[in-house]
Structures are given as structure tokens and as C-alpha cells.
N, C-alpha and C. Protein backbone atom coordinates (compact mmCIF):
# COMPACT_ATOMS: atom_id res chain seq x y z
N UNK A 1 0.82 -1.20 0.00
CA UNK A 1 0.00 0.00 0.00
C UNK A 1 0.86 1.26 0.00
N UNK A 2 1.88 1.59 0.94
CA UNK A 2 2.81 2.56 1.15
C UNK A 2 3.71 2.28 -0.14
N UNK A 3 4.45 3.71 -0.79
CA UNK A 3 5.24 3.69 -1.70
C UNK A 3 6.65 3.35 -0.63
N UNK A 4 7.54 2.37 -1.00
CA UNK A 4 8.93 2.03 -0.90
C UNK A 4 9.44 3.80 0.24
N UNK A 5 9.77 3.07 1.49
CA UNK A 5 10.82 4.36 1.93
C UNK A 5 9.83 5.29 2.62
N UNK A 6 8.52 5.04 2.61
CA UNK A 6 7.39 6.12 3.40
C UNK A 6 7.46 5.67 4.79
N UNK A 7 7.11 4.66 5.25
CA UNK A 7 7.41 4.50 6.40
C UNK A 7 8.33 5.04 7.23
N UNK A 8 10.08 4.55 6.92
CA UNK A 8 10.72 4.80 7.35
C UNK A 8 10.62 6.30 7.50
N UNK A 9 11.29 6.96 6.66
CA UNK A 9 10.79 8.69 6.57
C UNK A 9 9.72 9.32 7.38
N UNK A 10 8.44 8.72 7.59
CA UNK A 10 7.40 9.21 8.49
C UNK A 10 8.32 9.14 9.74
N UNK A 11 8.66 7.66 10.05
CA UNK A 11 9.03 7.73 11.31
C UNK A 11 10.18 8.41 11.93
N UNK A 12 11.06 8.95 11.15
CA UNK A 12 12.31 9.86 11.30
C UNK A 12 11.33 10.95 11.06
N UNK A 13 10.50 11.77 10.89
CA UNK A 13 9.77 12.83 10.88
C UNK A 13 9.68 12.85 11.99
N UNK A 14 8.84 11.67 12.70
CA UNK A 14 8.05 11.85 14.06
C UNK A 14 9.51 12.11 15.29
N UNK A 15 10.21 10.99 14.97
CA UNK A 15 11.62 10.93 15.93
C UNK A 15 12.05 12.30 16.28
N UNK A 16 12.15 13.42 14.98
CA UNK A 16 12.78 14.71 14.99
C UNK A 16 12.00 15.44 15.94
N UNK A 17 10.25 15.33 15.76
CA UNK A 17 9.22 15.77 17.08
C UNK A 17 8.31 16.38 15.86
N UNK A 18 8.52 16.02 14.90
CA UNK A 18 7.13 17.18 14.24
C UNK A 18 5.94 15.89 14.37
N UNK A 19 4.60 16.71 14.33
CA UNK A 19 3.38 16.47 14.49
C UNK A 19 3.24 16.26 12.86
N UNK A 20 2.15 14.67 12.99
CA UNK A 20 2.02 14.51 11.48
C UNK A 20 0.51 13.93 11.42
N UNK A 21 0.05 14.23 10.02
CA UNK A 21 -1.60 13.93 10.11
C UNK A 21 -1.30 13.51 8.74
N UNK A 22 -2.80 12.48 8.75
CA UNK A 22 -2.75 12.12 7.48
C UNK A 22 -4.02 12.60 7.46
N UNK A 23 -4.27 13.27 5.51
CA UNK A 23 -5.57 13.96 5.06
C UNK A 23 -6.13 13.03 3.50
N UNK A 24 -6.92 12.27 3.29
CA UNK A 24 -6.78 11.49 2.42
C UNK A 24 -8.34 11.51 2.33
N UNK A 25 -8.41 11.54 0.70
CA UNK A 25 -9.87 11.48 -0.03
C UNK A 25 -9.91 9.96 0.41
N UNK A 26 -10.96 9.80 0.74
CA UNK A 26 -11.16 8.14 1.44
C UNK A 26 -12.65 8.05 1.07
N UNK A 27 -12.85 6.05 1.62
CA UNK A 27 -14.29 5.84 1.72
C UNK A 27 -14.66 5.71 3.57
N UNK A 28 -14.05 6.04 4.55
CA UNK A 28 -14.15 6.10 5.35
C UNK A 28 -13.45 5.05 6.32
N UNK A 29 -12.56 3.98 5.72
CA UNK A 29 -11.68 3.39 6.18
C UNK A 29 -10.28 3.29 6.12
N UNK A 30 -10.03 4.61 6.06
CA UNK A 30 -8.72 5.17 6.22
C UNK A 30 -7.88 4.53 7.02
N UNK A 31 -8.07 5.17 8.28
CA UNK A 31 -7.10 5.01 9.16
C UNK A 31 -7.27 3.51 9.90
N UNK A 32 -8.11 3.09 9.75
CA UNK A 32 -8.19 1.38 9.99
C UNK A 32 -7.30 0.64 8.59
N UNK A 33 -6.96 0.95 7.40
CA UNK A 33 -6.12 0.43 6.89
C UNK A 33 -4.83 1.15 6.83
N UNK A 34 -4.01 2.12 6.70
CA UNK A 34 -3.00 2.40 8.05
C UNK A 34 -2.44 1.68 8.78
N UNK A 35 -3.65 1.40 9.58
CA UNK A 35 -2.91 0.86 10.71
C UNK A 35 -2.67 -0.52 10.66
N UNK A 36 -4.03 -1.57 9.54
CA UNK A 36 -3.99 -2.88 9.34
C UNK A 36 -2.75 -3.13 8.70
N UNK A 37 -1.81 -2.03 7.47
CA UNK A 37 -1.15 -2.50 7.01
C UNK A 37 0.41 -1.94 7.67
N UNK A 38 0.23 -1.10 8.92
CA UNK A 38 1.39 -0.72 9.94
C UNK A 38 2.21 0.09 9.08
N UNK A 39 1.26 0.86 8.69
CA UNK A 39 1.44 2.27 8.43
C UNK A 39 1.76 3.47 9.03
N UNK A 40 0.65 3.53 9.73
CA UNK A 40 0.66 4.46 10.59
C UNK A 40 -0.74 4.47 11.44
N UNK A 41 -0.48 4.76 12.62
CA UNK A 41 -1.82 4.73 13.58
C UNK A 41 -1.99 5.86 14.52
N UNK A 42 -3.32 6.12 15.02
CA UNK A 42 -3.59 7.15 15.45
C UNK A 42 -3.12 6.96 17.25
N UNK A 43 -2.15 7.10 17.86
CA UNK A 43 -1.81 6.27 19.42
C UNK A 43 -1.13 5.58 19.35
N UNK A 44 -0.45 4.08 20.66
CA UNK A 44 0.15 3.08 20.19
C UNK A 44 0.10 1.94 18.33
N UNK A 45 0.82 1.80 18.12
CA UNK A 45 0.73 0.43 17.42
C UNK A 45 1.86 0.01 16.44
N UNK A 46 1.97 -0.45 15.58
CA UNK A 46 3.31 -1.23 14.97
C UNK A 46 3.39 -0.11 13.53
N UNK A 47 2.80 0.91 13.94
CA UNK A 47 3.07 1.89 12.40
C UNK A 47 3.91 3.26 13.00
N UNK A 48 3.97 4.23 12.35
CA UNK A 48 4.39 5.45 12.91
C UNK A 48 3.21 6.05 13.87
N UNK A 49 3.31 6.48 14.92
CA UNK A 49 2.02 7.53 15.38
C UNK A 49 1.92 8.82 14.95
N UNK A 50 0.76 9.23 14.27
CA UNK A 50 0.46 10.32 13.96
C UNK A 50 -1.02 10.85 14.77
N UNK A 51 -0.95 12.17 14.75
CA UNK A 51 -2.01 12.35 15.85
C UNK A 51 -3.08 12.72 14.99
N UNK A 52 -3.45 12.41 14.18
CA UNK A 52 -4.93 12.44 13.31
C UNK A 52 -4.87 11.57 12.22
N UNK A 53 -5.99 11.11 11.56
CA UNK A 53 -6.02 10.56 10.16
C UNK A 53 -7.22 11.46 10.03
N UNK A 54 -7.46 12.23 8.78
CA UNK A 54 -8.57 12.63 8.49
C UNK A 54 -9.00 12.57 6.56
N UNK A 55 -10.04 11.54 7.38
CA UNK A 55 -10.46 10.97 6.26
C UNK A 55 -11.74 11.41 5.16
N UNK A 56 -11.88 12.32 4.27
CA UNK A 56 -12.85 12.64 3.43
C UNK A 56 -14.30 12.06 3.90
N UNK A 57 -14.30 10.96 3.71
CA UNK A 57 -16.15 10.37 4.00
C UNK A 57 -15.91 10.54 5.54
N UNK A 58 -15.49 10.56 6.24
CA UNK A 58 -15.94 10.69 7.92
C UNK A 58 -16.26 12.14 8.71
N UNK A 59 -15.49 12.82 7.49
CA UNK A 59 -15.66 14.31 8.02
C UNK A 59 -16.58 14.61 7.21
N UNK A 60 -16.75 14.16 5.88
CA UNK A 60 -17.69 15.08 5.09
C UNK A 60 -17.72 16.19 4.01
N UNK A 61 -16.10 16.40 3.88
CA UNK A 61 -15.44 17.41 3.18
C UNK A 61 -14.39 16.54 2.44
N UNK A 62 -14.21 16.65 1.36
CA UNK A 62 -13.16 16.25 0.42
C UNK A 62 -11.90 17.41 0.53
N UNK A 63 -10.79 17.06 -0.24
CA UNK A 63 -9.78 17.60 -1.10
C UNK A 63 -10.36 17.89 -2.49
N UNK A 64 -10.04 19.13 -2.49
CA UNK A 64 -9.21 20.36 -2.60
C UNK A 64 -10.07 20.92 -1.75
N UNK A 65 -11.17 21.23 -1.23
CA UNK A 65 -12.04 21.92 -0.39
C UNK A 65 -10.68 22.34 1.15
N UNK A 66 -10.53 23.10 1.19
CA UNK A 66 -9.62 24.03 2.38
C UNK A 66 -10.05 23.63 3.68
N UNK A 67 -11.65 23.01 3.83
CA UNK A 67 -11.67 23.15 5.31
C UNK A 67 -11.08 21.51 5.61
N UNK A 68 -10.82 20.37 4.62
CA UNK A 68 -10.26 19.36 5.32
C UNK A 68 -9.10 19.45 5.97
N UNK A 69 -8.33 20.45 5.37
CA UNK A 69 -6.85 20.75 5.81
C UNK A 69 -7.08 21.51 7.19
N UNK A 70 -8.42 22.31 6.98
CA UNK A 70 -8.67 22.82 8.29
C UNK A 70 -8.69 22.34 9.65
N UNK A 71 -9.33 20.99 9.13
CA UNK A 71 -9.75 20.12 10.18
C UNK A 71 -8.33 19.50 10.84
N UNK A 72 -7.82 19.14 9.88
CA UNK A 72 -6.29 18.48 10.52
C UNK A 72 -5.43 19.49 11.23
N UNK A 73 -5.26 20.84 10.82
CA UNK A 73 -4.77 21.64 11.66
C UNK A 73 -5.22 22.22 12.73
N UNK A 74 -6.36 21.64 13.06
CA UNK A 74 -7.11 22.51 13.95
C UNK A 74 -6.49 21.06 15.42
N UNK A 75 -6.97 19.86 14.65
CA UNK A 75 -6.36 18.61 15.49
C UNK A 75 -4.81 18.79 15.86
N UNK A 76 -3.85 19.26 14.73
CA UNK A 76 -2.43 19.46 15.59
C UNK A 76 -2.33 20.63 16.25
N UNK A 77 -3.52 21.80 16.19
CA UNK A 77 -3.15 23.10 17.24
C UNK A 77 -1.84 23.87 16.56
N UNK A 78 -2.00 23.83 15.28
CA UNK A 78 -0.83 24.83 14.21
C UNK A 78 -2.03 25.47 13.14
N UNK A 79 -0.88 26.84 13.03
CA UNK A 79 -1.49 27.65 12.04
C UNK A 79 -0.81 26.73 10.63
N UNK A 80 -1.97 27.46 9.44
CA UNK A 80 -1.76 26.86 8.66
C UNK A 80 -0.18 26.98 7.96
N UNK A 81 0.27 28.68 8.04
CA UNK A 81 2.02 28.88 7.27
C UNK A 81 2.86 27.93 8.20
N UNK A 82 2.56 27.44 8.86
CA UNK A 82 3.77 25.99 9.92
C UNK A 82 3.46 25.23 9.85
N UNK A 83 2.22 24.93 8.67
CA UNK A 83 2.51 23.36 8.36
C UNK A 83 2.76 22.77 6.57
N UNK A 84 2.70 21.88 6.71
CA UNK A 84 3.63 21.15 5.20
C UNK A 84 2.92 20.35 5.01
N UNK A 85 1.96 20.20 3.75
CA UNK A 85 1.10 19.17 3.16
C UNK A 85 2.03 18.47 1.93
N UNK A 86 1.94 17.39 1.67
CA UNK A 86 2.71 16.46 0.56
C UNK A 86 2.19 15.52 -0.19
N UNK A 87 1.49 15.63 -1.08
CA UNK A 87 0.60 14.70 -1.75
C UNK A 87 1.24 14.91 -3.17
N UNK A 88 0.44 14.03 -4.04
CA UNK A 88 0.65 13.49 -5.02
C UNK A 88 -0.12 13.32 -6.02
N UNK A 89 -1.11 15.16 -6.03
CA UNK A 89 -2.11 15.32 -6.88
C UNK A 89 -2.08 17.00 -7.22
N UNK A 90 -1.88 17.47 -7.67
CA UNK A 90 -1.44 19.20 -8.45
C UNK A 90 -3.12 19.24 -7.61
N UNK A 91 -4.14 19.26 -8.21
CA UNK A 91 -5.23 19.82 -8.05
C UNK A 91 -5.66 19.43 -6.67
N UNK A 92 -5.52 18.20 -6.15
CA UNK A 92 -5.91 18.03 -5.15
C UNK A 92 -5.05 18.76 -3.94
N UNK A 93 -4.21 17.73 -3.67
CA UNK A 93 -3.13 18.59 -2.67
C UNK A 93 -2.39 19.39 -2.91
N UNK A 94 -1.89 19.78 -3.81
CA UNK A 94 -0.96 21.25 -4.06
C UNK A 94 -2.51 22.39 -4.07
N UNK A 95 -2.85 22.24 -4.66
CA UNK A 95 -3.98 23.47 -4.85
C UNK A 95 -4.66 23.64 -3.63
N UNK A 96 -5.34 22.46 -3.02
CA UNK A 96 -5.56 22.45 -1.76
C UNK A 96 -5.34 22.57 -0.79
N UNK A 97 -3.96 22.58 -0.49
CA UNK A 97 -3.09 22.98 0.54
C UNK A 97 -3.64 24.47 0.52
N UNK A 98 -2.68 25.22 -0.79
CA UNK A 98 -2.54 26.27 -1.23
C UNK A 98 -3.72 27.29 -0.41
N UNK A 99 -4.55 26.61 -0.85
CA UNK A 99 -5.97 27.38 -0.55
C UNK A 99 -6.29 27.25 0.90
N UNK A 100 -5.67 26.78 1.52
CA UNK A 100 -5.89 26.81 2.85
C UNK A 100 -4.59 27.36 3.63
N UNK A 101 -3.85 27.84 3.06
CA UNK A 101 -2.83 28.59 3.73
C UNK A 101 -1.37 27.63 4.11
N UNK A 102 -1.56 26.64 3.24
CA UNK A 102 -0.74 25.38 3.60
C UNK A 102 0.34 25.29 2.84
N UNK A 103 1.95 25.33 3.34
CA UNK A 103 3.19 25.26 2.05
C UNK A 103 2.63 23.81 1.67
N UNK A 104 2.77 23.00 0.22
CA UNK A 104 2.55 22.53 0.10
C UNK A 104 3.69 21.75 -1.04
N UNK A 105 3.45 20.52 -1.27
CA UNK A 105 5.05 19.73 -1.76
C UNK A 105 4.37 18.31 -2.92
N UNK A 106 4.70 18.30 -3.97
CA UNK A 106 3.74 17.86 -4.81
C UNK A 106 4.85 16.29 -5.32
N UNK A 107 4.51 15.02 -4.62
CA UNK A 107 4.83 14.02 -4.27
C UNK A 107 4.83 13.47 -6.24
N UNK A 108 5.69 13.15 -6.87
CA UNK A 108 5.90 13.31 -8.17
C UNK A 108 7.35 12.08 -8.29
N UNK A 109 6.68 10.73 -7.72
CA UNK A 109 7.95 9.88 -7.89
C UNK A 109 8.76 9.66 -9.81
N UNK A 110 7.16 10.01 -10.49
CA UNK A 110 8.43 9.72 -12.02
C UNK A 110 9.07 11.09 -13.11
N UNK A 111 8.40 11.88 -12.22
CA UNK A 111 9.31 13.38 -12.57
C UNK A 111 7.98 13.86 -13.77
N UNK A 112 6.64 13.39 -13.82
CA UNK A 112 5.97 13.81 -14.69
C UNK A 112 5.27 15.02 -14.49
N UNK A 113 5.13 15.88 -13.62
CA UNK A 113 4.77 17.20 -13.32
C UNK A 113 5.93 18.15 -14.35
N UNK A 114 5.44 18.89 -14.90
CA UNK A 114 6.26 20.00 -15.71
C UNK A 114 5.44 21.38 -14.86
N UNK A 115 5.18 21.68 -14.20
CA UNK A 115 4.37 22.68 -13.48
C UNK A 115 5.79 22.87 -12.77
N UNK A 116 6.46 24.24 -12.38
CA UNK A 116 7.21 25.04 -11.98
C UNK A 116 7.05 26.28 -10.68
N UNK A 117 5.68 25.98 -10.88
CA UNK A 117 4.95 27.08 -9.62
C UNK A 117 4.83 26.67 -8.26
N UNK A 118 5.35 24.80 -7.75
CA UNK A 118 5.59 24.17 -6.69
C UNK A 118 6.28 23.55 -6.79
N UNK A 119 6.99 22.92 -5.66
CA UNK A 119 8.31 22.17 -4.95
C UNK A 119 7.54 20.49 -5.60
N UNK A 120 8.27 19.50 -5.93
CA UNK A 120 8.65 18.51 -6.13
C UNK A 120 9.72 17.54 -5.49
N UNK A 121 8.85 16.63 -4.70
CA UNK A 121 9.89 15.22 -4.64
C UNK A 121 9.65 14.40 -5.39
N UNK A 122 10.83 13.40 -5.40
CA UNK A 122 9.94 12.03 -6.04
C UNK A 122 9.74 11.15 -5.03
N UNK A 123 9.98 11.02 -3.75
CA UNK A 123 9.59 10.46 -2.37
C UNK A 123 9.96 11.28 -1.33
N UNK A 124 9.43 10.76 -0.19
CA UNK A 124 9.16 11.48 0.91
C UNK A 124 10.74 11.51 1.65
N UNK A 125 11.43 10.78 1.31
CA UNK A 125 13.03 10.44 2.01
C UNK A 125 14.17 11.45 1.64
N UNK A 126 13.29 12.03 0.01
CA UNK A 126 13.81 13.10 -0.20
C UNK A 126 13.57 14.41 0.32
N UNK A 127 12.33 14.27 0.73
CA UNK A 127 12.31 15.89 1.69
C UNK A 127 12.38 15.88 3.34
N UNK A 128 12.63 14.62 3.92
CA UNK A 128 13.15 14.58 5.18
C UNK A 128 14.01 15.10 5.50
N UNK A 129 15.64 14.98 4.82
CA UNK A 129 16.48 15.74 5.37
C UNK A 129 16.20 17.18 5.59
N UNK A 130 15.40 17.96 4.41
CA UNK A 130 15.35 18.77 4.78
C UNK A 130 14.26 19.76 6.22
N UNK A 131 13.77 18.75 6.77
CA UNK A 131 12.86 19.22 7.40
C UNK A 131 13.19 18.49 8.82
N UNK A 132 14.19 17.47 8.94
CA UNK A 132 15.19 17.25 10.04
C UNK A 132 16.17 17.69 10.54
N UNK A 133 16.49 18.59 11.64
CA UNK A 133 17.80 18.88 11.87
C UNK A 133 19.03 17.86 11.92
């Protein structure tokens, strides 16, 4: 389910101390598969802990719509310019971020984005260092 190297990287995110949420267009079993496949879980368990999953059908609000991002920042208690969204959809999460006040990082493992107006990884291991001391 996880792309190669996400795991690890989440969990050196969390190690460093940043607060991490997951925001995902879902059918409402998000964060129960997460955690089934030890991903990541909301509390104890065999994935990274992150302190929210917020999942499209449970809240009621999709991506690109601004208030899902709302919702997750409102759960880590950060304004939106201090936090960092990273997905792997121009319209969805780059735009969406955007619109909610969110830097945002446009997850692009085969280099097919030609758009110049946002930051690009091709995995998440690549923008750890920079966001680890």
C-alpha cells in the first residue's frame, strides 16, 4: 500500500518531534487500513504515530475543499504557514493545501509534473532531510 521508503521517513519525521496527520480522499476506512497494514496509527501500534487521520467520508469534506486541511490543523493546534502538506495530486493537494494557507510539496515519484509554480519530490526520504535537523 505505502510507496517504498514512506514508512521509514514518516518515522524519522516523528523521531525529529514534528506532528504529522494524514488527510486522504477516502471511503471512510482510512485510518483502519494504516494501521492494518502498519502504516501508521492514530496512538500506540506497529506503524508510525500520527495524531490524526482525516479521512474525506468521515468528516464530510473532500480535497481540494480548504476546510479538510482545516480540520487536521485545527487537530495538531498549528497555524496553517507551519505546516507542510505532501501529496501526489497538483489539483488536489498542491492546490488544496494552497488554498488553505498550507506550504505545500507535490509528491511526483516519475518526474511527470512539468508545473514550476511548486516544490517537487519524487519520495518522501527526499524531503526529510530537509525538514530534520
Amino acid at each position: 500500500m505505502a510507496r517504498p521508503g514512506v514508512v521509514d521517513a514518516m518515522r524519522q519525521l516523528r523521531d525529529a518531534g514534528l506532528a504529522l496527520a494524514i488527510v486522504s480522499n477516502a471511503e471512510g476506512t482510512m485510518e483502519q487500513a494504516l494501521a492494518d497494514h502498519r502504516i501508521c496509527q492514530v496512538g500506540d501500534g506497529d506503524g508510525v504515530t500520527v495524531e490524526v487521520v482525516v479521512d474525506s467520508a468521515v468528516v464530510g469534506v473532500a480535497k481540494p475543499d480548504p476546510e479538510i486541511f482545516a480540520i487536521a490543523l485545527r487537530e495538531l493546534g498549528i497555524a496553517p504557514d507551519r505546516a507542510l502538506h505532501v501529496g501526489d495530486s497538483v489539483y488536489f493537494d498542491v492546490e488544496g493545501a494552497r488554498a488553505a494557507g498550507v506550504h505545500a510539496v507535490h509528491l511526483d515519484p516519475y518526474g511527470f509534473c512539468r508545473s514550476d509554480d511548486h516544490p517537487h519530490v519524487r519520495d518522501l526520504a527526499e524531503l526529510t532531510p530537509t525538514l530534520v535537523p
